[in-house]
PDB file of N, CA and C in Angstrom:
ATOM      1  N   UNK A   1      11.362  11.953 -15.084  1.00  0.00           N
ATOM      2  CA  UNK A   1      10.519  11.198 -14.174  1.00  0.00           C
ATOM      3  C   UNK A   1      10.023  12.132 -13.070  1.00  0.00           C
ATOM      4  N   UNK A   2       8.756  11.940 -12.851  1.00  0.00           N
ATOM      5  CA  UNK A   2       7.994  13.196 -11.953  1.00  0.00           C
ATOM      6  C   UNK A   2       8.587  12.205 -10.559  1.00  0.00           C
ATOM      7  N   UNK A   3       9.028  13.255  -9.447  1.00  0.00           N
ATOM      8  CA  UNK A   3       9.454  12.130  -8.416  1.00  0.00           C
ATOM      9  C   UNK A   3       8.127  12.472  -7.279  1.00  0.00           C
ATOM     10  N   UNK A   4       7.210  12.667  -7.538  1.00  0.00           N
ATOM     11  CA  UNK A   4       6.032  12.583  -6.198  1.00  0.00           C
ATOM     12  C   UNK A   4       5.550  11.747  -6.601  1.00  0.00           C
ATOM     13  N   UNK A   5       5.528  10.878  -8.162  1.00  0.00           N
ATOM     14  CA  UNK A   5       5.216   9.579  -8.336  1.00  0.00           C
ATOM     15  C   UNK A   5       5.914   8.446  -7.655  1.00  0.00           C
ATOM     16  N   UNK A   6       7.223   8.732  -7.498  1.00  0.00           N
ATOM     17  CA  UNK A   6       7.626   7.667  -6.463  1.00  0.00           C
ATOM     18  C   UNK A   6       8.050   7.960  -4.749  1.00  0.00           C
ATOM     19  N   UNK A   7       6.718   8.847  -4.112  1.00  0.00           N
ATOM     20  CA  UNK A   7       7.001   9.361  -2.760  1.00  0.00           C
ATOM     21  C   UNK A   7       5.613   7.967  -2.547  1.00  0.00           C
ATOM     22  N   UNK A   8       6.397   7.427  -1.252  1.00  0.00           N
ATOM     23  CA  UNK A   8       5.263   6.328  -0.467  1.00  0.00           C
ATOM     24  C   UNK A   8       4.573   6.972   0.794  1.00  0.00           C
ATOM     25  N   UNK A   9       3.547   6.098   1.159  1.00  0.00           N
ATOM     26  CA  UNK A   9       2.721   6.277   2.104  1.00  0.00           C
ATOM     27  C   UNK A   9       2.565   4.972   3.649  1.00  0.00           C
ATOM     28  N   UNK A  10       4.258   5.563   3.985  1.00  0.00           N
ATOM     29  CA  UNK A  10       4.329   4.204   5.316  1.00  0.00           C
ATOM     30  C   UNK A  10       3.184   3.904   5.747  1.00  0.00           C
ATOM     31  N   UNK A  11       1.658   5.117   6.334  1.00  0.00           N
ATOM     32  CA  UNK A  11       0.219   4.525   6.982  1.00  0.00           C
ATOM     33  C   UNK A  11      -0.574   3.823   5.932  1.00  0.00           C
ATOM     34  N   UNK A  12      -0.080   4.098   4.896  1.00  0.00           N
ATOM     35  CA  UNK A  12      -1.113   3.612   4.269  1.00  0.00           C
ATOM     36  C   UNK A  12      -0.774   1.819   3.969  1.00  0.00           C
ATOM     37  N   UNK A  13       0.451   1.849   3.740  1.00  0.00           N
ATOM     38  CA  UNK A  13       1.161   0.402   3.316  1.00  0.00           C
ATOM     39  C   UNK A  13       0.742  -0.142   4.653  1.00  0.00           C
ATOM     40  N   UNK A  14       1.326   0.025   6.047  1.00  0.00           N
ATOM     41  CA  UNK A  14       0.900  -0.640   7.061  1.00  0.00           C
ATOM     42  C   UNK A  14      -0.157  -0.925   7.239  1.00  0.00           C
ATOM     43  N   UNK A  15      -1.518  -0.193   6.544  1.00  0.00           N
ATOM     44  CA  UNK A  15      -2.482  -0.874   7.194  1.00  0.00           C
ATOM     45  C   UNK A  15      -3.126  -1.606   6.487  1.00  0.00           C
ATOM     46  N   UNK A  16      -2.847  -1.438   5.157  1.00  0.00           N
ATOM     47  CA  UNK A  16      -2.643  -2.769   3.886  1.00  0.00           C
ATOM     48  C   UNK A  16      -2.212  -4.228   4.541  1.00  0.00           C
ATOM     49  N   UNK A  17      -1.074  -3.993   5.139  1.00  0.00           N
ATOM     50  CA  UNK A  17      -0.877  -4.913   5.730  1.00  0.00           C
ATOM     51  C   UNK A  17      -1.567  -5.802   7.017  1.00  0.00           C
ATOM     52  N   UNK A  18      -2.318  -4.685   7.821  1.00  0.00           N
ATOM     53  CA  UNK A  18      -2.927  -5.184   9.020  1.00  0.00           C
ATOM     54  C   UNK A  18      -4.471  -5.924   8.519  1.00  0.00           C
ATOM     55  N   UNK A  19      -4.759  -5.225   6.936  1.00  0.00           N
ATOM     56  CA  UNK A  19      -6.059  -5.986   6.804  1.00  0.00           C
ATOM     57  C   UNK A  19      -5.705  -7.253   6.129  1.00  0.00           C
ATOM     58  N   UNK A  20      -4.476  -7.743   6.218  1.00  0.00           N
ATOM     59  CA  UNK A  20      -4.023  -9.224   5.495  1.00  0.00           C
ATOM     60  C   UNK A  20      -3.952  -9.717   7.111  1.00  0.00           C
ATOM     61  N   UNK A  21      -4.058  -9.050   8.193  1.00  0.00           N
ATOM     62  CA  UNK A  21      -3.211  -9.982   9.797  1.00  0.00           C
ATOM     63  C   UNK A  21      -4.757  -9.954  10.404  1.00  0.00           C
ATOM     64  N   UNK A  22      -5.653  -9.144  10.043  1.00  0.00           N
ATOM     65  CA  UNK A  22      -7.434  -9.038  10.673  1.00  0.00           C
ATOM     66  C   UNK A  22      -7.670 -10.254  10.006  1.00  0.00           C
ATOM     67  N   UNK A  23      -7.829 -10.551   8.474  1.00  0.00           N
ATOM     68  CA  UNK A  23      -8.062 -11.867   7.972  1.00  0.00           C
ATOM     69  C   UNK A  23      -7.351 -12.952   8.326  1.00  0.00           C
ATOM     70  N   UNK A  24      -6.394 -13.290   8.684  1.00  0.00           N
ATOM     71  CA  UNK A  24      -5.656 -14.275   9.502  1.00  0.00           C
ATOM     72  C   UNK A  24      -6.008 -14.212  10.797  1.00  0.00           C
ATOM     73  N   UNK A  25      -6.533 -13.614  11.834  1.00  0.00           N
ATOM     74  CA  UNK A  25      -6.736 -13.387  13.173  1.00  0.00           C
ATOM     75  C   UNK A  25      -8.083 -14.018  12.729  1.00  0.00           C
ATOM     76  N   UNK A  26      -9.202 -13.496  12.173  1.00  0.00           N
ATOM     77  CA  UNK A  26     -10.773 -13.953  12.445  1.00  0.00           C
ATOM     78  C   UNK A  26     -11.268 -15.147  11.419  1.00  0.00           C
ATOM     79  N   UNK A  27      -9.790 -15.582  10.316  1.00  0.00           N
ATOM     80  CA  UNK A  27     -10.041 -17.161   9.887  1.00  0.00           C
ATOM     81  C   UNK A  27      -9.651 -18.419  11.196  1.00  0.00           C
ATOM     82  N   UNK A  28      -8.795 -17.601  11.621  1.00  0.00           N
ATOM     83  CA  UNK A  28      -8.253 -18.706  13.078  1.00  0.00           C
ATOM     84  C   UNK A  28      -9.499 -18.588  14.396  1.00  0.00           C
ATOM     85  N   UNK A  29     -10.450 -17.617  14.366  1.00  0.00           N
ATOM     86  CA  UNK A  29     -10.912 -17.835  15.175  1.00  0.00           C
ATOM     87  C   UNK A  29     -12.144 -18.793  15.024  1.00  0.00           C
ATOM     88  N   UNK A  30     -13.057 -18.866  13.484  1.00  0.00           N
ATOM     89  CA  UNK A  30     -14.111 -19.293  13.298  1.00  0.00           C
ATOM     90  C   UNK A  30     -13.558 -19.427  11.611  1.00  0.00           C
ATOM     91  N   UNK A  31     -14.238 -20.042  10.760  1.00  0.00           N
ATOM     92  CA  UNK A  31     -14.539 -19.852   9.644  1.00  0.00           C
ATOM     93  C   UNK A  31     -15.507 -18.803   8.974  1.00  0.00           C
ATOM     94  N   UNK A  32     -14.933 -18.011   8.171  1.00  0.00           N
ATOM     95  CA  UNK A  32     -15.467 -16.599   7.695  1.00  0.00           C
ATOM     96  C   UNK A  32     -15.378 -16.904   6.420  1.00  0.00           C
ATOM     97  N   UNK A  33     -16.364 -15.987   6.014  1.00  0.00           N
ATOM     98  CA  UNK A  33     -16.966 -15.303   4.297  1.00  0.00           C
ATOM     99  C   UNK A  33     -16.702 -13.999   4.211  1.00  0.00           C
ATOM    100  N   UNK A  34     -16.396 -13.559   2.812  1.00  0.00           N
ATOM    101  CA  UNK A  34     -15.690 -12.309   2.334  1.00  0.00           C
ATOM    102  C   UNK A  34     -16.991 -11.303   3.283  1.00  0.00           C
ATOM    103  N   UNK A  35     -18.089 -11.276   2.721  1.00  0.00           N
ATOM    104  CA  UNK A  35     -18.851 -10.021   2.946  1.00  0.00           C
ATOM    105  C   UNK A  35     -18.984 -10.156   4.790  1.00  0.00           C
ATOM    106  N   UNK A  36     -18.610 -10.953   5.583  1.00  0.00           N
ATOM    107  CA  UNK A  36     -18.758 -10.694   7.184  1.00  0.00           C
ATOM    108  C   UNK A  36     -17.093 -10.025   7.130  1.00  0.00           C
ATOM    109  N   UNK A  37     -16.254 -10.353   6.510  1.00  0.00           N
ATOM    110  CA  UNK A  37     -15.238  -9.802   6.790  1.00  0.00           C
ATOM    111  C   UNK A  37     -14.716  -7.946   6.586  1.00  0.00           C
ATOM    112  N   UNK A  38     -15.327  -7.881   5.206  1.00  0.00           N
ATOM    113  CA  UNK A  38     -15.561  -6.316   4.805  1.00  0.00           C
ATOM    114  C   UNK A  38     -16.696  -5.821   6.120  1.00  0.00           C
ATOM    115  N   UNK A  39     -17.305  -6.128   6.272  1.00  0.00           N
ATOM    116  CA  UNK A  39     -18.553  -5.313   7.410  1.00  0.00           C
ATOM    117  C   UNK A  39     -17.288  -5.353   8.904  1.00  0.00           C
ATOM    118  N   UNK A  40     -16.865  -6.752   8.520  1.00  0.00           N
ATOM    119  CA  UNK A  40     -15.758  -6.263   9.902  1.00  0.00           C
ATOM    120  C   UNK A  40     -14.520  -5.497  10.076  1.00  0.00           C
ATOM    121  N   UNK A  41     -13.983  -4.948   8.804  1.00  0.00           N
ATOM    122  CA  UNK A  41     -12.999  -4.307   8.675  1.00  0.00           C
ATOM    123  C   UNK A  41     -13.168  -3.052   8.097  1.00  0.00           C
ATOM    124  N   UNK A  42     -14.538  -2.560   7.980  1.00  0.00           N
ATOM    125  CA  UNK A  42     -15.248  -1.584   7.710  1.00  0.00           C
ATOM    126  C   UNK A  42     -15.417  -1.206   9.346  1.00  0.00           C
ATOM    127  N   UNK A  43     -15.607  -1.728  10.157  1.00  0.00           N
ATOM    128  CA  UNK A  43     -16.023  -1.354  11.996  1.00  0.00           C
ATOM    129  C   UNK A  43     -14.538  -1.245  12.420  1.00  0.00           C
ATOM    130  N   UNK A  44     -13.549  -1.379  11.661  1.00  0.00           N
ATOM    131  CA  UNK A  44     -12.525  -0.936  12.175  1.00  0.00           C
ATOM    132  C   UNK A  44     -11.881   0.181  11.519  1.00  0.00           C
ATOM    133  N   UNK A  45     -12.652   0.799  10.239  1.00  0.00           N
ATOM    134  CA  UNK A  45     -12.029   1.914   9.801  1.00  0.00           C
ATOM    135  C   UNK A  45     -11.539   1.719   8.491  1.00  0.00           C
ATOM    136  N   UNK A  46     -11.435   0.252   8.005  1.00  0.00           N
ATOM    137  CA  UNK A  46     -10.690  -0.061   6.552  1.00  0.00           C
ATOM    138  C   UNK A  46     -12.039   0.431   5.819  1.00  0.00           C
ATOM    139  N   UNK A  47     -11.764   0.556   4.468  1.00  0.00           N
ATOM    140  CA  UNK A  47     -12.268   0.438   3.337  1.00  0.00           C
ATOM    141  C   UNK A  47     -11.848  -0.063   2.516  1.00  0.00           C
ATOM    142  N   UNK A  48     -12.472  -1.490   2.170  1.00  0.00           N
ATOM    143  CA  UNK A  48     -11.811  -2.452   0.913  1.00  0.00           C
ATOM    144  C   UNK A  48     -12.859  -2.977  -0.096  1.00  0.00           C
ATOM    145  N   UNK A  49     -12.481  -2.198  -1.011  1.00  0.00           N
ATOM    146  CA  UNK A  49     -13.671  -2.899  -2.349  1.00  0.00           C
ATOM    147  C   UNK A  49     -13.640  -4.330  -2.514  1.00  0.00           C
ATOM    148  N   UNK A  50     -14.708  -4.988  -2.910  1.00  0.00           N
ATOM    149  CA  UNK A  50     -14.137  -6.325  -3.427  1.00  0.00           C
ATOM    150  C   UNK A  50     -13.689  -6.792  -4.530  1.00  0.00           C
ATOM    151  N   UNK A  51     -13.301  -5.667  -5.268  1.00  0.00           N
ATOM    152  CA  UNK A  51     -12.211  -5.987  -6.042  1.00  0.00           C
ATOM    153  C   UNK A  51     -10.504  -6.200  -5.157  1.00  0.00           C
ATOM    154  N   UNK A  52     -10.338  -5.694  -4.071  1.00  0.00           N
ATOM    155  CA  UNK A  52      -9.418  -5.479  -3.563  1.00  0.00           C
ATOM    156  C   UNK A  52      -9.322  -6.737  -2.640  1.00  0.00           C
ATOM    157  N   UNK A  53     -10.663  -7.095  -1.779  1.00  0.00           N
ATOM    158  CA  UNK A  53     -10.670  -8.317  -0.819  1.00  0.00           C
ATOM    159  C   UNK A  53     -10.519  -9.239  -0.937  1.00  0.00           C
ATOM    160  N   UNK A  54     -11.205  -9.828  -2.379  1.00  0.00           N
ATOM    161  CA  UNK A  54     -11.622 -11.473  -2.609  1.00  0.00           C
ATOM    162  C   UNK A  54      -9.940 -11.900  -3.386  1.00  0.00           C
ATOM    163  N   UNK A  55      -9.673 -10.609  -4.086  1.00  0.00           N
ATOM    164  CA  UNK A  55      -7.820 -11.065  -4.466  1.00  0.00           C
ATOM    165  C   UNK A  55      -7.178 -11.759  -3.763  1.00  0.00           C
ATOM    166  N   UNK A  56      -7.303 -11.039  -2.315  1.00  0.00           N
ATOM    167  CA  UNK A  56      -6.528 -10.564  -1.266  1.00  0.00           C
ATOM    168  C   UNK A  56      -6.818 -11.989  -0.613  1.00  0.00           C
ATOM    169  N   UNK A  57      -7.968 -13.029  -0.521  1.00  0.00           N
ATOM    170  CA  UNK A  57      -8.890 -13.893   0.020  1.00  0.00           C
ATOM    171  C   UNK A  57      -7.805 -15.231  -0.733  1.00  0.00           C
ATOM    172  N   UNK A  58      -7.988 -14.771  -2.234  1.00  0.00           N
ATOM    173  CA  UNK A  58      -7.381 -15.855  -2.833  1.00  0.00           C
ATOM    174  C   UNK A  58      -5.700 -16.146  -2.860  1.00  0.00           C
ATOM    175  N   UNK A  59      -5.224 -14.977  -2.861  1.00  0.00           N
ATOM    176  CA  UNK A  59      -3.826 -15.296  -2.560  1.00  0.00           C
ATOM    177  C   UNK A  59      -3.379 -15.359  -1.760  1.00  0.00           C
ATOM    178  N   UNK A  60      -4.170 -15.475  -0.105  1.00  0.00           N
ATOM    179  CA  UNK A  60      -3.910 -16.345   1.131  1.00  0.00           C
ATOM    180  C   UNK A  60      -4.462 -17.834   0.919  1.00  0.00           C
ATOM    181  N   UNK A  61      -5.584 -18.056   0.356  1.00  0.00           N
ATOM    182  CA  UNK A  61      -5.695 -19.164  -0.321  1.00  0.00           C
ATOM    183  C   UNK A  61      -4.299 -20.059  -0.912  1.00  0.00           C
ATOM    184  N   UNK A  62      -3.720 -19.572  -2.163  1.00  0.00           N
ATOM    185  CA  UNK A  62      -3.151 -20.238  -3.131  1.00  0.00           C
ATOM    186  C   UNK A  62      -1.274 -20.241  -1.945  1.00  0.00           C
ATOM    187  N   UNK A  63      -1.212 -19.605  -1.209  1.00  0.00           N
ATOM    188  CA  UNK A  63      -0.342 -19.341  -0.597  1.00  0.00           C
ATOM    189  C   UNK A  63      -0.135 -20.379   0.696  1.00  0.00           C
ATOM    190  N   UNK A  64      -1.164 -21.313   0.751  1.00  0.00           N
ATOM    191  CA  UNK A  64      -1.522 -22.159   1.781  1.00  0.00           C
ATOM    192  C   UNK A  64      -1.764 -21.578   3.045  1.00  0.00           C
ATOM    193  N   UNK A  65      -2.197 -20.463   3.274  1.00  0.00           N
ATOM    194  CA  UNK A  65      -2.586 -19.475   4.686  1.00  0.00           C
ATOM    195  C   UNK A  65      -3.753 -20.257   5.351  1.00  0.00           C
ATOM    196  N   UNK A  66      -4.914 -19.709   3.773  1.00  0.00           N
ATOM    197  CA  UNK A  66      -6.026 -20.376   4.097  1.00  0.00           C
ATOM    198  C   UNK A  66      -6.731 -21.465   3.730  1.00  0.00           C
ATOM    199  N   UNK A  67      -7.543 -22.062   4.120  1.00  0.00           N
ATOM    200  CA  UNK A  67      -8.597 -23.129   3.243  1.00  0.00           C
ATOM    201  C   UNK A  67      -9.585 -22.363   2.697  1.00  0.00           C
ATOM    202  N   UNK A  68     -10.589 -22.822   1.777  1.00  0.00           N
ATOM    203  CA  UNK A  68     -11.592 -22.642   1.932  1.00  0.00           C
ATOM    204  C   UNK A  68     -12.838 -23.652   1.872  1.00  0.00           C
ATOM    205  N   UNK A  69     -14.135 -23.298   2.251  1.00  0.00           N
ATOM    206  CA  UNK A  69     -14.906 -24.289   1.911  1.00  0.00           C
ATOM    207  C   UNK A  69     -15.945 -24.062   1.838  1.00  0.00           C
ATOM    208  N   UNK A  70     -16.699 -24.379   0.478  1.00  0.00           N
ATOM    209  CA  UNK A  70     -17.756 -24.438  -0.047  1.00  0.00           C
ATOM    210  C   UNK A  70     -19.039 -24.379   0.837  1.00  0.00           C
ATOM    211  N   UNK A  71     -20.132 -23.824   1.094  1.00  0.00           N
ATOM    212  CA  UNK A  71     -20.892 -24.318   1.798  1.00  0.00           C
ATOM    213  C   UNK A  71     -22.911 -23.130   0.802  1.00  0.00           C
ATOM    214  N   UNK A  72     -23.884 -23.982   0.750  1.00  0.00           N
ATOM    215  CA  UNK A  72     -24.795 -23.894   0.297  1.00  0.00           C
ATOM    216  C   UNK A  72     -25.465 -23.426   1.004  1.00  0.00           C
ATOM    217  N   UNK A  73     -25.961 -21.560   1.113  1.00  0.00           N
ATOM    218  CA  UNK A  73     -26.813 -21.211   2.432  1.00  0.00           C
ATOM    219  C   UNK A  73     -27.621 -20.508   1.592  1.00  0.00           C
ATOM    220  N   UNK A  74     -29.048 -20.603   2.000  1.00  0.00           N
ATOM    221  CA  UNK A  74     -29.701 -20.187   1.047  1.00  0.00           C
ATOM    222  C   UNK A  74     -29.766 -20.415  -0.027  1.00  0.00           C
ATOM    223  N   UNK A  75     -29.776 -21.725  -0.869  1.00  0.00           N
ATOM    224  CA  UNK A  75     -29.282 -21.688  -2.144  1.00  0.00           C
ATOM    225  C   UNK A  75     -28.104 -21.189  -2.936  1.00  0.00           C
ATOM    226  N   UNK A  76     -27.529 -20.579  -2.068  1.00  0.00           N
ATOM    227  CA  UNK A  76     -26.499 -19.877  -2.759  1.00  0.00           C
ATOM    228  C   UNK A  76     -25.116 -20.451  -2.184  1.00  0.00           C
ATOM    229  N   UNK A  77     -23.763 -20.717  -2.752  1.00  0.00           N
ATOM    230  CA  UNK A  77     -22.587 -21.019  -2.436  1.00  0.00           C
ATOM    231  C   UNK A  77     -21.874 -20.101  -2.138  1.00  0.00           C
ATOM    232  N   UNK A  78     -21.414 -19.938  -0.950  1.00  0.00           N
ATOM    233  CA  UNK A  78     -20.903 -19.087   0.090  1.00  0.00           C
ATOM    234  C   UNK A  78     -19.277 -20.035  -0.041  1.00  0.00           C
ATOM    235  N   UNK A  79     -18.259 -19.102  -0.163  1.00  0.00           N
ATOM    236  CA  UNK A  79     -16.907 -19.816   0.593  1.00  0.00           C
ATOM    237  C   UNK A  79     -16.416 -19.150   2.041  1.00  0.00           C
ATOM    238  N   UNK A  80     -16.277 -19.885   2.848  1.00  0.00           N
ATOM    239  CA  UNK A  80     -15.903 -19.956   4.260  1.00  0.00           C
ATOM    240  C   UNK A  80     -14.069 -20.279   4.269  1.00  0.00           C
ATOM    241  N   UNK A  81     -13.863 -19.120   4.778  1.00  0.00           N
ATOM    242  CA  UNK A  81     -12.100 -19.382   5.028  1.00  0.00           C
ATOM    243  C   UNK A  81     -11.606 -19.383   6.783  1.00  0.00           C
ATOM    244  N   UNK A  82     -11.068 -21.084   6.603  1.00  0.00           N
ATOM    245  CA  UNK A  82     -10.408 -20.900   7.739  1.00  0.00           C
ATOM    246  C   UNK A  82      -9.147 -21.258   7.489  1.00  0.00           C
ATOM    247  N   UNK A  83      -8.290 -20.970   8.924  1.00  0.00           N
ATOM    248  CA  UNK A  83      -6.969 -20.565   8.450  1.00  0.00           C
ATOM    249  C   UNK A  83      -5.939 -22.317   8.546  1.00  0.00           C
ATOM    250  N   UNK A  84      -5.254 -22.312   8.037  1.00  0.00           N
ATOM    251  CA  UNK A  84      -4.202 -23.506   7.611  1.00  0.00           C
ATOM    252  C   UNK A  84      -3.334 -23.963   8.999  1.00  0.00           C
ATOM    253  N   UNK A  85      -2.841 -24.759   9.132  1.00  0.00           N
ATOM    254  CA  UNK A  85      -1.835 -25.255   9.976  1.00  0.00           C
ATOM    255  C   UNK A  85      -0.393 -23.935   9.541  1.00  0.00           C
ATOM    256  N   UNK A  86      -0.029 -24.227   8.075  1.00  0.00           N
ATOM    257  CA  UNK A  86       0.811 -23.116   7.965  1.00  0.00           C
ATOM    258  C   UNK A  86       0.575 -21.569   8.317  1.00  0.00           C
ATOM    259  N   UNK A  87      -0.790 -20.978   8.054  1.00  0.00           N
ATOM    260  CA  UNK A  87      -1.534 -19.926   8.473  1.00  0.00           C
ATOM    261  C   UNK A  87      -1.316 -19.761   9.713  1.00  0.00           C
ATOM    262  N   UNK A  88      -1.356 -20.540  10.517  1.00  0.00           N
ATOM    263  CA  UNK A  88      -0.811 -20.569  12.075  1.00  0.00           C
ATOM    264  C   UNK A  88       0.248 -20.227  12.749  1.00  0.00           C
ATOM    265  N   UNK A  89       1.016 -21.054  11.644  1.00  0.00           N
ATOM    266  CA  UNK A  89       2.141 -20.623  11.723  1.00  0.00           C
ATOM    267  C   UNK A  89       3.215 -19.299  11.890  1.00  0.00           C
ATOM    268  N   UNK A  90       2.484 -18.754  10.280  1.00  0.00           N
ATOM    269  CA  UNK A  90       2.619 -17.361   9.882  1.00  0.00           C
ATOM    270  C   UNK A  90       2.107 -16.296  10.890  1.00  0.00           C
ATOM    271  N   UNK A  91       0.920 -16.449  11.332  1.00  0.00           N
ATOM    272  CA  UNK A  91       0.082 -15.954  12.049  1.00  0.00           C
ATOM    273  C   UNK A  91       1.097 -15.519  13.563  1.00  0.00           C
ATOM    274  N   UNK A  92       1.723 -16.632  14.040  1.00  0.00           N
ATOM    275  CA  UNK A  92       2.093 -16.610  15.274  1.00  0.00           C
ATOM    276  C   UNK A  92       3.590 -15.689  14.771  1.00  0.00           C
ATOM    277  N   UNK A  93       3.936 -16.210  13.754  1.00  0.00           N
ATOM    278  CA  UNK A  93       5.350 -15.250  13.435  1.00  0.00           C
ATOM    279  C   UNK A  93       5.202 -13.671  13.229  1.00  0.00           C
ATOM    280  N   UNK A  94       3.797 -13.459  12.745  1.00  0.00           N
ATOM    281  CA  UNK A  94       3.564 -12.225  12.651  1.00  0.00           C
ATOM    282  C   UNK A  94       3.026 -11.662  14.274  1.00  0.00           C
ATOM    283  N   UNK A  95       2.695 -12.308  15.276  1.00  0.00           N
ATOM    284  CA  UNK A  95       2.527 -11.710  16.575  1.00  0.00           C
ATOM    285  C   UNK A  95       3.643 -11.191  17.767  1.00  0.00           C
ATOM    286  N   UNK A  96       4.722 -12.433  17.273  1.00  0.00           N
ATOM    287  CA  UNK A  96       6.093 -12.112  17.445  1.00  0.00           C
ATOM    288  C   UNK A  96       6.659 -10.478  17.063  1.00  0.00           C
ATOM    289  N   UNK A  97       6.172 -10.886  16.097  1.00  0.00           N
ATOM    290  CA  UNK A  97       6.672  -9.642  15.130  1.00  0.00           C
ATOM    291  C   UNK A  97       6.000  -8.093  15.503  1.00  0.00           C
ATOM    292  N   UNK A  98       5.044  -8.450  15.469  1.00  0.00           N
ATOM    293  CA  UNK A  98       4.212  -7.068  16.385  1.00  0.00           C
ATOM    294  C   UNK A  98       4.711  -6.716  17.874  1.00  0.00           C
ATOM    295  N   UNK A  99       4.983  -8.444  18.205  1.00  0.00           N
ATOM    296  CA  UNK A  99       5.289  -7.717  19.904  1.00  0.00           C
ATOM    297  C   UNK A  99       6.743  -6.808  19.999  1.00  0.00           C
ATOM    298  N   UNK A 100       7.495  -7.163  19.515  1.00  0.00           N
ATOM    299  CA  UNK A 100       8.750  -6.891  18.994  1.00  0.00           C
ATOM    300  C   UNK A 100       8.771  -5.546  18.674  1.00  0.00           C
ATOM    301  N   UNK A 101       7.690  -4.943  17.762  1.00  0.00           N
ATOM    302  CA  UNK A 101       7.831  -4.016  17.215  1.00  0.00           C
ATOM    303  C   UNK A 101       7.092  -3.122  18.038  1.00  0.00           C
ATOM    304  N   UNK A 102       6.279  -3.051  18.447  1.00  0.00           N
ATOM    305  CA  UNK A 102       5.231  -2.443  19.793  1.00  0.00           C
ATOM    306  C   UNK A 102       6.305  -2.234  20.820  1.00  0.00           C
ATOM    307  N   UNK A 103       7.175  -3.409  21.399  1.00  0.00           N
ATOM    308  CA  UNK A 103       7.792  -2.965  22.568  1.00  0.00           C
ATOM    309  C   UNK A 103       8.831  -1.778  21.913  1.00  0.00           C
ATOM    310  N   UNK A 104       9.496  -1.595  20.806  1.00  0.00           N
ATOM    311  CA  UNK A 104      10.422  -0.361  20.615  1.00  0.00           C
ATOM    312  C   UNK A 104      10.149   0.727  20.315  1.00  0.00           C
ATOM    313  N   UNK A 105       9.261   0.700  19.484  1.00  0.00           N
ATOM    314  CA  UNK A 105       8.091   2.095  19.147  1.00  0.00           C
ATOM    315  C   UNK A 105       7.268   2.665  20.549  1.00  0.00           C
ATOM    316  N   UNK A 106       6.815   1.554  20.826  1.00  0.00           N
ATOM    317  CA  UNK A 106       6.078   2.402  21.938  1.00  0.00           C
ATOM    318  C   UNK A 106       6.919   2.513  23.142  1.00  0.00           C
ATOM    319  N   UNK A 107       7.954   1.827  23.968  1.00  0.00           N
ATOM    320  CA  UNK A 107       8.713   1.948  24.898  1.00  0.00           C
ATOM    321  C   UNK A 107       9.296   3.144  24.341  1.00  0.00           C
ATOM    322  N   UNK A 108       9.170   3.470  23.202  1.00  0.00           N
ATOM    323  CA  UNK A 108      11.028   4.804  22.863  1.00  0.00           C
ATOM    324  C   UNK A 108      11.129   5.952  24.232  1.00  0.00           C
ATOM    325  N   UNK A 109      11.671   6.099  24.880  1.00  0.00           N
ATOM    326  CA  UNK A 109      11.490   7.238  25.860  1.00  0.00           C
ATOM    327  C   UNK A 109      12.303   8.181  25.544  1.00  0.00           C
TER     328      UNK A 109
END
């Protein structure tokens, strides 16, 4: 077994993770669509194909995070995700969780 196949990438996993907590932060603020969300996480430095996003869209979906909802603009059917009562939930557990983790990392003296 080649072992640099199993060496990880802590920045890279974390910020995997922060573009699952950007989509929970800007479904709670308004109701959003995949392509405003890539243009917005593209202005923060991510790069996410949409092979990678709309997954990512649906299994906060099926997970009860998010809703979604149908809506006809332009002729065309757009889904709009806003975030769940449970999403809220999660959401607030994960801010906890940041503050928590911010105060020891960054306090370390």
């Amino acid at each position: 077994m080649n072992l640099s196949s199993k060496k990880i990438n802590p920045l890279r996993r974390f910020k995997k993770s922060a573009i699952i907590i950007h989509i929970l932060y800007h479904a709670r603020k308004e109701p959003v669509y995949g392509s405003w969300i890539k243009k917005e996480l593209e202005a923060h430095g991510y790069h996410v194909s949409d092979g990678n996003l709309y997954p990512w869209l649906n299994r906060l979906e099926i997970s009860g995070l998010l809703n979604v909802e149908k809506r006809n603009v332009n002729g065309k059917i757009r889904k709009y995700y806003s975030i769940t009562d449970a999403g809220e939930e999660h959401f607030r557990q994960i801010q906890d969780y940041l503050n928590e983790l911010f105060k020891e990392v960054m306090d370390d003296k």
